[in-house]
Protein backbone atom coordinates (compact mmCIF):
# COMPACT_ATOMS: atom_id res chain seq x y z
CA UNK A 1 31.98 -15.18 -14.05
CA UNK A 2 30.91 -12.05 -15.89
CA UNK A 3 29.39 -9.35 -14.07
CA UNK A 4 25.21 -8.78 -13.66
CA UNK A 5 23.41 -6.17 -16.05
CA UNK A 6 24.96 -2.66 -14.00
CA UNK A 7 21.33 -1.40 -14.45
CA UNK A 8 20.04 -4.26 -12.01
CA UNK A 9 22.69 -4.17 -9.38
CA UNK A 10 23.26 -0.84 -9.38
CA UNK A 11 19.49 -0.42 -8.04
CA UNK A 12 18.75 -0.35 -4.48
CA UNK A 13 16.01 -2.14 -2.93
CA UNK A 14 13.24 -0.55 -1.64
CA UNK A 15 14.09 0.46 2.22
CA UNK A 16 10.33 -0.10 2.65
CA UNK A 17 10.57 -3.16 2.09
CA UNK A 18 13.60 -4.18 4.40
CA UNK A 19 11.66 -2.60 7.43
CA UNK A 20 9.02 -4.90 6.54
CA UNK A 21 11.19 -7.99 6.76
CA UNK A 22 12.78 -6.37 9.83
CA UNK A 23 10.16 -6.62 11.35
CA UNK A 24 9.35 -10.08 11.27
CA UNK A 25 11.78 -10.40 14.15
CA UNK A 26 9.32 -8.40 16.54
CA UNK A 27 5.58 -10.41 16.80
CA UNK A 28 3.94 -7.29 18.29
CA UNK A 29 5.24 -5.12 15.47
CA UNK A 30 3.01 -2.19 14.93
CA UNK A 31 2.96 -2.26 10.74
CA UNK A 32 2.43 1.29 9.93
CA UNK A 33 4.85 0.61 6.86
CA UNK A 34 2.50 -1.52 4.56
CA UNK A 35 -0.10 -0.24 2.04
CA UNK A 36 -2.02 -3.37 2.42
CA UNK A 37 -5.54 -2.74 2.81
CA UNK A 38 -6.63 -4.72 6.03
CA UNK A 39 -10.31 -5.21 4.75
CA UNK A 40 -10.87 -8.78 2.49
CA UNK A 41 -12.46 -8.55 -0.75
CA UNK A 42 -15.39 -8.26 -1.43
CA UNK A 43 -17.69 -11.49 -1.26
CA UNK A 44 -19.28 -10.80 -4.51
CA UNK A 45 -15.52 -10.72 -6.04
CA UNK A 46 -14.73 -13.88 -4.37
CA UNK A 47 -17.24 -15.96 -5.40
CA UNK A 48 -16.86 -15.14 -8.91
CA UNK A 49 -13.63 -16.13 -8.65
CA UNK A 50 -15.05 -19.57 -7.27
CA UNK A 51 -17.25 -19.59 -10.33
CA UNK A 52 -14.20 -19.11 -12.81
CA UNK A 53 -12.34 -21.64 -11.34
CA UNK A 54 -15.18 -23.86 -11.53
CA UNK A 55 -16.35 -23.31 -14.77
CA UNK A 56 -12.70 -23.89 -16.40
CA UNK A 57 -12.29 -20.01 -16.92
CA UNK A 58 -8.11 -21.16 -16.58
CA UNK A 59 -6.74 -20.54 -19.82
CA UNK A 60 -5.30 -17.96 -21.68
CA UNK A 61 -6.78 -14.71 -22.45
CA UNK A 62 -6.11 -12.14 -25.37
CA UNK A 63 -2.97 -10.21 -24.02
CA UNK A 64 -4.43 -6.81 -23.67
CA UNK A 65 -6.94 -9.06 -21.46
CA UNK A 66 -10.52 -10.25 -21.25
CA UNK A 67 -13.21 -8.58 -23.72
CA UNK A 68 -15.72 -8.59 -20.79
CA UNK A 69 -13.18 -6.96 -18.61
CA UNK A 70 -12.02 -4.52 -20.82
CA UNK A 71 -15.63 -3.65 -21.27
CA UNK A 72 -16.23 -3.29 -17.46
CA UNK A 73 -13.13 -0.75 -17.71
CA UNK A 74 -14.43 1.03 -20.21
CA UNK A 75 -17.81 1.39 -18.09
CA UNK A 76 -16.27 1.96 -14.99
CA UNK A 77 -14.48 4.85 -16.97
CA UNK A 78 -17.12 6.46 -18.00
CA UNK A 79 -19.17 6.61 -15.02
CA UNK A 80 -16.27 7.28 -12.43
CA UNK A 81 -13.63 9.25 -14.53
CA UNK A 82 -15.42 10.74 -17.22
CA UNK A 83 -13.72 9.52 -19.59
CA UNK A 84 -15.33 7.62 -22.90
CA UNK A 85 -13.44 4.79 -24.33
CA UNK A 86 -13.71 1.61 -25.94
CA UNK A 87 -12.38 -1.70 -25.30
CA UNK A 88 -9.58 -1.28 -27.49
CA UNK A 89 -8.40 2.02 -25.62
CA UNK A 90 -7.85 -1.16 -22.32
CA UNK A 91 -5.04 -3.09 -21.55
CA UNK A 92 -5.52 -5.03 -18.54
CA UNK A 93 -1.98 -5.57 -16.47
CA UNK A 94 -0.49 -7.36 -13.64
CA UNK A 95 -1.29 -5.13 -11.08
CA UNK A 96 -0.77 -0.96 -11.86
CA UNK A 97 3.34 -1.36 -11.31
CA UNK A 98 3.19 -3.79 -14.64
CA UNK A 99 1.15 -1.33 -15.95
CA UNK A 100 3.85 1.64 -15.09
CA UNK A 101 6.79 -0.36 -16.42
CA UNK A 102 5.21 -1.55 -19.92
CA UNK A 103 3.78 2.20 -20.15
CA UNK A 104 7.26 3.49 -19.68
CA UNK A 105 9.18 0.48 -22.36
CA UNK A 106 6.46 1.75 -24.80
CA UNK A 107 7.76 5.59 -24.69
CA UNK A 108 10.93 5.54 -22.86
CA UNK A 109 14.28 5.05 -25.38
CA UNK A 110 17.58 4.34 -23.24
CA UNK A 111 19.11 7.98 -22.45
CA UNK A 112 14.87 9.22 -22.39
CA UNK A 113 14.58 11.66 -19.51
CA UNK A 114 11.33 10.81 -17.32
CA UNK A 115 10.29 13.45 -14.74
CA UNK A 116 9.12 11.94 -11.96
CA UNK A 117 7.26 13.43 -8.58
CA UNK A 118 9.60 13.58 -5.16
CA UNK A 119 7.80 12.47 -3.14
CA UNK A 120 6.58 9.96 -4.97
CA UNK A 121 6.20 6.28 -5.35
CA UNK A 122 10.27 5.05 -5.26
CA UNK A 123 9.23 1.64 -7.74
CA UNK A 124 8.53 4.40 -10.44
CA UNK A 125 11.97 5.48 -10.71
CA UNK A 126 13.49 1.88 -10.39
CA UNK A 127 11.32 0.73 -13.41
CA UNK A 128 12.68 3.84 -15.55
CA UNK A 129 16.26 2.91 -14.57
CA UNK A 130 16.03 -0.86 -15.67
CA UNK A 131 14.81 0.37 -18.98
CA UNK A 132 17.74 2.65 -19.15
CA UNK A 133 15.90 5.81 -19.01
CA UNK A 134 16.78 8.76 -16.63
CA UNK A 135 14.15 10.11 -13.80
CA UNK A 136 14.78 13.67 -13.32
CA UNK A 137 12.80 14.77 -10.18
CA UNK A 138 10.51 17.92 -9.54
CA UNK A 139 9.81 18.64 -6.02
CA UNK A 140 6.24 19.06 -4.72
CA UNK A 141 6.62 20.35 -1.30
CA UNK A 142 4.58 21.04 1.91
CA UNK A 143 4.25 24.78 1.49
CA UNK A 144 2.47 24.15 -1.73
CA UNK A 145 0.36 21.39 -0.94
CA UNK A 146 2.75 18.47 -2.58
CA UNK A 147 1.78 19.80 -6.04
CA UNK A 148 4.00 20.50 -9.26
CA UNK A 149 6.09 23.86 -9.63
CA UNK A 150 5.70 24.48 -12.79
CA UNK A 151 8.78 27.17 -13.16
CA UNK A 152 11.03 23.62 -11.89
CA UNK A 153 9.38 21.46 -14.33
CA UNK A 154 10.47 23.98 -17.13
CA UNK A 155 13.83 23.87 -15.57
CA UNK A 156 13.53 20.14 -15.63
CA UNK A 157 12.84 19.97 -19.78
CA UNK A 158 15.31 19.32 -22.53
CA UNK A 159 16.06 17.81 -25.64
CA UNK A 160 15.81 14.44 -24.13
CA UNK A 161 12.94 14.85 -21.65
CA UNK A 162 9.91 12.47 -23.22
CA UNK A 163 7.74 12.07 -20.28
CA UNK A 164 5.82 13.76 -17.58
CA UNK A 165 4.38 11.55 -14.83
CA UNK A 166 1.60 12.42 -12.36
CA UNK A 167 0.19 10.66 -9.44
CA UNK A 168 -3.05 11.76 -8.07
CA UNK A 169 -4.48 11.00 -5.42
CA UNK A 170 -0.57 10.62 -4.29
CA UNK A 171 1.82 7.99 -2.67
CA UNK A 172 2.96 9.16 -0.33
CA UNK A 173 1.63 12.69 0.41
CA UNK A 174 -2.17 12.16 -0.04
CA UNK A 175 -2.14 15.18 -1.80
CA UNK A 176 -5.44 15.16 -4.32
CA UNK A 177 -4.20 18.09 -8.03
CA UNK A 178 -7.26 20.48 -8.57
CA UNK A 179 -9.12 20.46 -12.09
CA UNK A 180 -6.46 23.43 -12.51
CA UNK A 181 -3.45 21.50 -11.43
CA UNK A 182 -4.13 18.94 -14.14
CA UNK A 183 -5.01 21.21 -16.58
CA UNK A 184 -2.29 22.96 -16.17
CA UNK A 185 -0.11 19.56 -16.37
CA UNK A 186 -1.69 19.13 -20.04
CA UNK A 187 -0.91 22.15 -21.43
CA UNK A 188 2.69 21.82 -20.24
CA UNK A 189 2.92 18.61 -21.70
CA UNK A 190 1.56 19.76 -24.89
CA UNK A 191 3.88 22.65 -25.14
CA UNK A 192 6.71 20.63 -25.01
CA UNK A 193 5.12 17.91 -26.60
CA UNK A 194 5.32 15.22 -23.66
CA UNK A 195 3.75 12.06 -23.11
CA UNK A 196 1.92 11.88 -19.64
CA UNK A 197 1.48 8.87 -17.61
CA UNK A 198 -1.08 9.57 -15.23
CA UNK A 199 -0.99 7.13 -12.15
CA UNK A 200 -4.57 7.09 -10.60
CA UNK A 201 -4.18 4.25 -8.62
CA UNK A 202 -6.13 5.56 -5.29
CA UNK A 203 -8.93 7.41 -7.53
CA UNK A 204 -11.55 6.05 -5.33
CA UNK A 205 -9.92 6.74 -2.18
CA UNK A 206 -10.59 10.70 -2.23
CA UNK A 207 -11.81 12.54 1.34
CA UNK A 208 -11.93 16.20 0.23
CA UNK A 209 -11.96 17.47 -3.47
CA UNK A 210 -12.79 15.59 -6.41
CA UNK A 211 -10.64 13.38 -8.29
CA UNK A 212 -9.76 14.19 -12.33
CA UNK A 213 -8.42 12.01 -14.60
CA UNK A 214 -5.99 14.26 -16.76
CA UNK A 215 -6.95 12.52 -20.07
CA UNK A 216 -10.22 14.55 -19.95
CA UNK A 217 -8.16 17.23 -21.64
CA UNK A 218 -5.66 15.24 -23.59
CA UNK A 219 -6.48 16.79 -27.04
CA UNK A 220 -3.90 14.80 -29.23
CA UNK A 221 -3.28 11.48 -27.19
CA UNK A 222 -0.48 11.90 -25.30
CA UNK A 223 -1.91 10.55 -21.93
CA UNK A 224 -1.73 6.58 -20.82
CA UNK A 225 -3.99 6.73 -17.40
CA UNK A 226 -3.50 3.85 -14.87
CA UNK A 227 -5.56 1.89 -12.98
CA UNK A 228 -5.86 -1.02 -10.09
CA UNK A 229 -8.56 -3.13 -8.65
CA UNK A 230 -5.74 -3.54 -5.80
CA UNK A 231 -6.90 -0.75 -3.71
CA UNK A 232 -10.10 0.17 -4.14
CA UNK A 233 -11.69 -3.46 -3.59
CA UNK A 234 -8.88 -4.97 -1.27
CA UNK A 235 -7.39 -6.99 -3.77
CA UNK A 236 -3.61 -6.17 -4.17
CA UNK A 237 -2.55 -10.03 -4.01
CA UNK A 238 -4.85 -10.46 -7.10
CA UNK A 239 -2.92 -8.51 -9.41
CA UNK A 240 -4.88 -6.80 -11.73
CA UNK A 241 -4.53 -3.23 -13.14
CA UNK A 242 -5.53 -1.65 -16.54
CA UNK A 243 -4.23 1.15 -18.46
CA UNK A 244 -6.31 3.64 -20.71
CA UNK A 245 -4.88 5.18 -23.75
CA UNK A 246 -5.44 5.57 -27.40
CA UNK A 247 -6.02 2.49 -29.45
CA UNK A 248 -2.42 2.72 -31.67
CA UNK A 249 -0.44 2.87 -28.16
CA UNK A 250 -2.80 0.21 -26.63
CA UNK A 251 -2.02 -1.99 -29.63
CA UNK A 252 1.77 -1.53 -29.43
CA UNK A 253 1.43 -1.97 -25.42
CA UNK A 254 -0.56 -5.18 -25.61
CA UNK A 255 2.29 -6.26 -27.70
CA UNK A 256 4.60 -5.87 -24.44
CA UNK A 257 2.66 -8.07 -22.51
CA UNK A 258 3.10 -11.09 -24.70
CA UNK A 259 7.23 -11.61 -24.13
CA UNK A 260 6.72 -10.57 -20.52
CA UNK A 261 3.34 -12.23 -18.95
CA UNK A 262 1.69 -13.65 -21.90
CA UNK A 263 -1.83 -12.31 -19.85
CA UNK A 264 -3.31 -11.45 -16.80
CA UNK A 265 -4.69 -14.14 -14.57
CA UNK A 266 -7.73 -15.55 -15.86
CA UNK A 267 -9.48 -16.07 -12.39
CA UNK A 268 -8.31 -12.20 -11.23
CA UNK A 269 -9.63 -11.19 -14.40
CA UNK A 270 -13.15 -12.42 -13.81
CA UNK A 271 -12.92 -11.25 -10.35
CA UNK A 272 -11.90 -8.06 -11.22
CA UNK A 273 -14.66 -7.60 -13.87
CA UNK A 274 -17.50 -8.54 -11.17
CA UNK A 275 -15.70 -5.74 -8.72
CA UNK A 276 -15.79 -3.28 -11.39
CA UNK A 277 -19.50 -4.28 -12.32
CA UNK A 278 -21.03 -5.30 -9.28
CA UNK A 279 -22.42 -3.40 -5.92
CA UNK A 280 -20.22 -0.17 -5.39
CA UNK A 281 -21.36 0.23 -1.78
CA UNK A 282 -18.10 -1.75 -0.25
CA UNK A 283 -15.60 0.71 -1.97
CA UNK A 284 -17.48 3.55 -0.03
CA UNK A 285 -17.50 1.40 3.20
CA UNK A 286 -14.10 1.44 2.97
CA UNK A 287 -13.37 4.96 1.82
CA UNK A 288 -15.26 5.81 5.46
CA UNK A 289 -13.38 3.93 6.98
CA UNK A 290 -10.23 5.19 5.60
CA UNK A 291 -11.27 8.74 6.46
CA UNK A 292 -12.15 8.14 10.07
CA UNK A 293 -8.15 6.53 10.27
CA UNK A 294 -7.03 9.79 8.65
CA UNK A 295 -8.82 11.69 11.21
CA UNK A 296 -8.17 9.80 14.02
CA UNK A 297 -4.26 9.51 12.75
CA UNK A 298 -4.51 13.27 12.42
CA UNK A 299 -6.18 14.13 15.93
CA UNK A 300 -3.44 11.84 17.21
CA UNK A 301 -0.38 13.54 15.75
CA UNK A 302 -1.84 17.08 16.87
CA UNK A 303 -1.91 15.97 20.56
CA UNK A 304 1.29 14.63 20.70
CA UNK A 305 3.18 17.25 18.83
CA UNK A 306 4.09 15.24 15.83
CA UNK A 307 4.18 17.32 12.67
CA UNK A 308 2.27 15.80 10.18
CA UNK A 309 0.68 16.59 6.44
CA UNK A 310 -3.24 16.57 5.91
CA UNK A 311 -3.82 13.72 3.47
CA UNK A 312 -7.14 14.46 1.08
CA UNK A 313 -6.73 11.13 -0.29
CA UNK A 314 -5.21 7.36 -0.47
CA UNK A 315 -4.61 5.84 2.81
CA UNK A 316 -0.85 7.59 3.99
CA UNK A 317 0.06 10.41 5.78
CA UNK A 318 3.84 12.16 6.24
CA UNK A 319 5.24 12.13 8.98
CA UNK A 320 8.01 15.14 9.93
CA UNK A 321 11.24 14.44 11.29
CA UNK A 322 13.80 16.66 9.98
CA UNK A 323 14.21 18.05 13.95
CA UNK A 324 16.53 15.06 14.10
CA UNK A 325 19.84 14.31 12.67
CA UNK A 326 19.66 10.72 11.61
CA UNK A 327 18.79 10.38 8.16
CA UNK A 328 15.09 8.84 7.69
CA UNK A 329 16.18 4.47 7.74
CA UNK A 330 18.26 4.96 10.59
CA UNK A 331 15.38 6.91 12.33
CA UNK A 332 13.07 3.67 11.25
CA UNK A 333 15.36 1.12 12.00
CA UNK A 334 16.12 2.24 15.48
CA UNK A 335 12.22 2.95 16.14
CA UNK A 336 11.61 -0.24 14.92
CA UNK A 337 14.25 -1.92 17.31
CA UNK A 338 13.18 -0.04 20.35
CA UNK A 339 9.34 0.22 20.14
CA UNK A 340 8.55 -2.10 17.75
CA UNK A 341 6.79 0.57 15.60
CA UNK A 342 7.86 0.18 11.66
CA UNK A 343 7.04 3.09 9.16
CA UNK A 344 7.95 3.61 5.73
CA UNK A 345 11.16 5.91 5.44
CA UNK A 346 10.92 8.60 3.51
CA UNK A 347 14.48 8.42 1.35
CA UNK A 348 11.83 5.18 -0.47
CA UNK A 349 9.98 8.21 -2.14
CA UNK A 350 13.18 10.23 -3.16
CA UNK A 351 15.98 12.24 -2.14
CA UNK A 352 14.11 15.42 -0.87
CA UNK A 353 12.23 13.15 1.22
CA UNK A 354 14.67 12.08 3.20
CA UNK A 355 13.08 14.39 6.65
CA UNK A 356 9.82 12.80 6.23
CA UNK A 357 8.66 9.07 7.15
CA UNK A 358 5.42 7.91 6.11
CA UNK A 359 2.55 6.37 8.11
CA UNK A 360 0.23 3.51 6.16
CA UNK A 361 -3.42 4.32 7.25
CA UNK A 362 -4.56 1.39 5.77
CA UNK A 363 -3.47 -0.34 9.13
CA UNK A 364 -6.33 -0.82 12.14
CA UNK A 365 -7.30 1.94 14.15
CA UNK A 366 -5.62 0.31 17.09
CA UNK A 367 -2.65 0.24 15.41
CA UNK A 368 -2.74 3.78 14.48
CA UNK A 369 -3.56 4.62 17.82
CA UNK A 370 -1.10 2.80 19.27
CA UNK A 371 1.60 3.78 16.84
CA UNK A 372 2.21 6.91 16.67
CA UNK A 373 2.50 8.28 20.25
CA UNK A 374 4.86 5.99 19.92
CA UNK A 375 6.58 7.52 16.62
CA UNK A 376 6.40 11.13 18.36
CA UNK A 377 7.90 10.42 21.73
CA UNK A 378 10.70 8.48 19.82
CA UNK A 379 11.08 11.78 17.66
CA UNK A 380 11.05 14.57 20.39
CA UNK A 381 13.57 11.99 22.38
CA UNK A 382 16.21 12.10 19.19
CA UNK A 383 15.24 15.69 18.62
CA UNK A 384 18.00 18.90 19.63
């Protein structure tokens, strides 16, 4: 039998996602691991769901999705991100990741150079590498707040470099780019005439700072901005994410969608457009929340000597554990086994990464609290 496409099987699957079927085994597992919001949706959202189904809303929709929902996104963007668009800047997706992948087939040729955050999200790279492209990785460290280096990203460009991707607020580091950051990310991609995919999944989820959409100063089109409903309203099982960008690309990308999904779902669709359009105070109920688990998570780490980074936004905080030799999934794997504690290892969001493991806050405050004494007595046990 002939052999499997080499740019399948030569990916690895997410060591995330092993810990979490690991720990399946272990019925008290503490899942720190997760980025599953613990909050349901909202009830507004799931009765207009109800309604849909109801009313025979079951069909197919336009591929770049739902006229009413592509409106909603374009008000939403305006009154959240600043940025003014029209329906036909929208293409609604199967979650953000769908919306990261059919970005990258509409800019990436196979051999196209991608340069990609570490840390950052790991699914970002796989998706580059089944499209044949080739992430090149700038490293946003501690010391400077997890944002770019822009003398490494020069280093980075070349002949076949095509796109610059950003993620802010950031998976895993929490780390929230200044106006200055961003602006600064424009003008680099415009010098060396880059597109910019701008991942702004956890754009509501912001505790200090201000979150900026880097298409505010995109002054040629250059910049496809991404979206979810997955976060910010506690639907991630719903599936529905939408990407901004000019009309010619959103053309060409709604395009994608037909050979791949046809459409988003119809129900999630509706549901999504009565999140986006309806009562805004649940999204802050939950950003409160969030922040008291950050804090808490925080106050936590400092007492028991874990060494930790300050998260301004999403729901995840690093976790330091370079004092021990084991590289970061046999560190999980064994704290999993032993205390029944599973976090995310940090080799899942790249190869500099590898000393970190990260810490979902998006788990209950008794879990936090019960977690990561846990995590920092298993640490200063392995530690020399």
């Amino acid at each position: 039998m002939k052999a499997l496409a080499r740019n399948v099987s030569s990916i690895e699957r997410s060591p995330i996602r092993a810990i979490f079927d690991r720990a399946a085994a272990y019925a008290d597992a503490i899942h720190l691991e997760i980025g599953q919001p613990d909050f349901a949706p909202p009830a507004h959202v799931v009765e207009a769901a109800c309604r849909a189904a109801r009313a025979d809303y079951t069909g197919y929709t336009a591929n770049a999705g739902m006229m009413c929902l592509r409106e909603a996104v374009a008000a939403k963007l305006d009154r959240e991100n600043d940025l003014q668009v029209s329906p036909d800047n929208v293409v609604v997706t199967i979650g953000a990741m769908q919306a990261v992948h059919a970005s990258m087939a509409l800019l990436l040729e196979p051999g196209d150079e991608v340069l990609l955050p570490d840390p950052g999200y790991g699914n970002f790279s796989m998706a580059a590498r089944l499209l044949h492209a080739v992430p090149r990785y700038y490293v946003t460290s501690q010391q400077h707040r997890f944002e770019p280096d822009f003398d490494q990203l020069e280093s980075l460009v070349n002949e076949r470099t095509k796109v610059l991707f950003i993620t802010s607020p950031s998976n895993p580091t929490g780390a929230v780019y200044s106006r200055k950051v961003l602006q600064a990310c424009m003008l680099f991609a415009q010098r060396h005439d880059l597109f910019v995919i701008s991942d702004e999944t956890y754009d509501r989820l912001v505790y200090e700072g201000e979150h900026h959409s880097p298409a505010r100063w995109d002054q040629d089109g250059r910049c496809i901005s991404i979206f979810t409903t997955s976060k910010t309203y506690a639907m991630t099982g719903w599936r529905v994410g939408y990407a901004a960008m000019p009309p010619w690309m959103a053309k060409e990308l709604a395009k994608i969608q037909e050979p791949v999904v046809s459409c988003a779902n119809t129900v999630a669709q509706l549901a999504a457009t009565a999140a986006l359009m309806g009562p805004q105070d649940c999204v802050e109920a939950m950003r409160l929340e969030y922040k008291r688990r950050r804090d808490l998570a925080v106050e936590l780490a400092l007492d028991n000597e874990l060494p930790v980074s300050f998260p301004h936004g999403a729901f995840y905080m690093l976790a330091d554990i370079s004092s021990q030799a084991a590289d970061s999934v046999t560190f999980c794997q064994r704290l999993l086994d032993e205390t029944h504690v599973a976090v995310a290892p940090g080799i899942a969001f790249g190869a500099h990464s590898d000393g970190f493991v990260r810490i979902s806050l998006c788990a209950s405050a008794d879990a936090i609290s019960a977690g990561i004494p846990l995590l920092a007595e298993a640490l200063h046990q392995t530690s020399g």
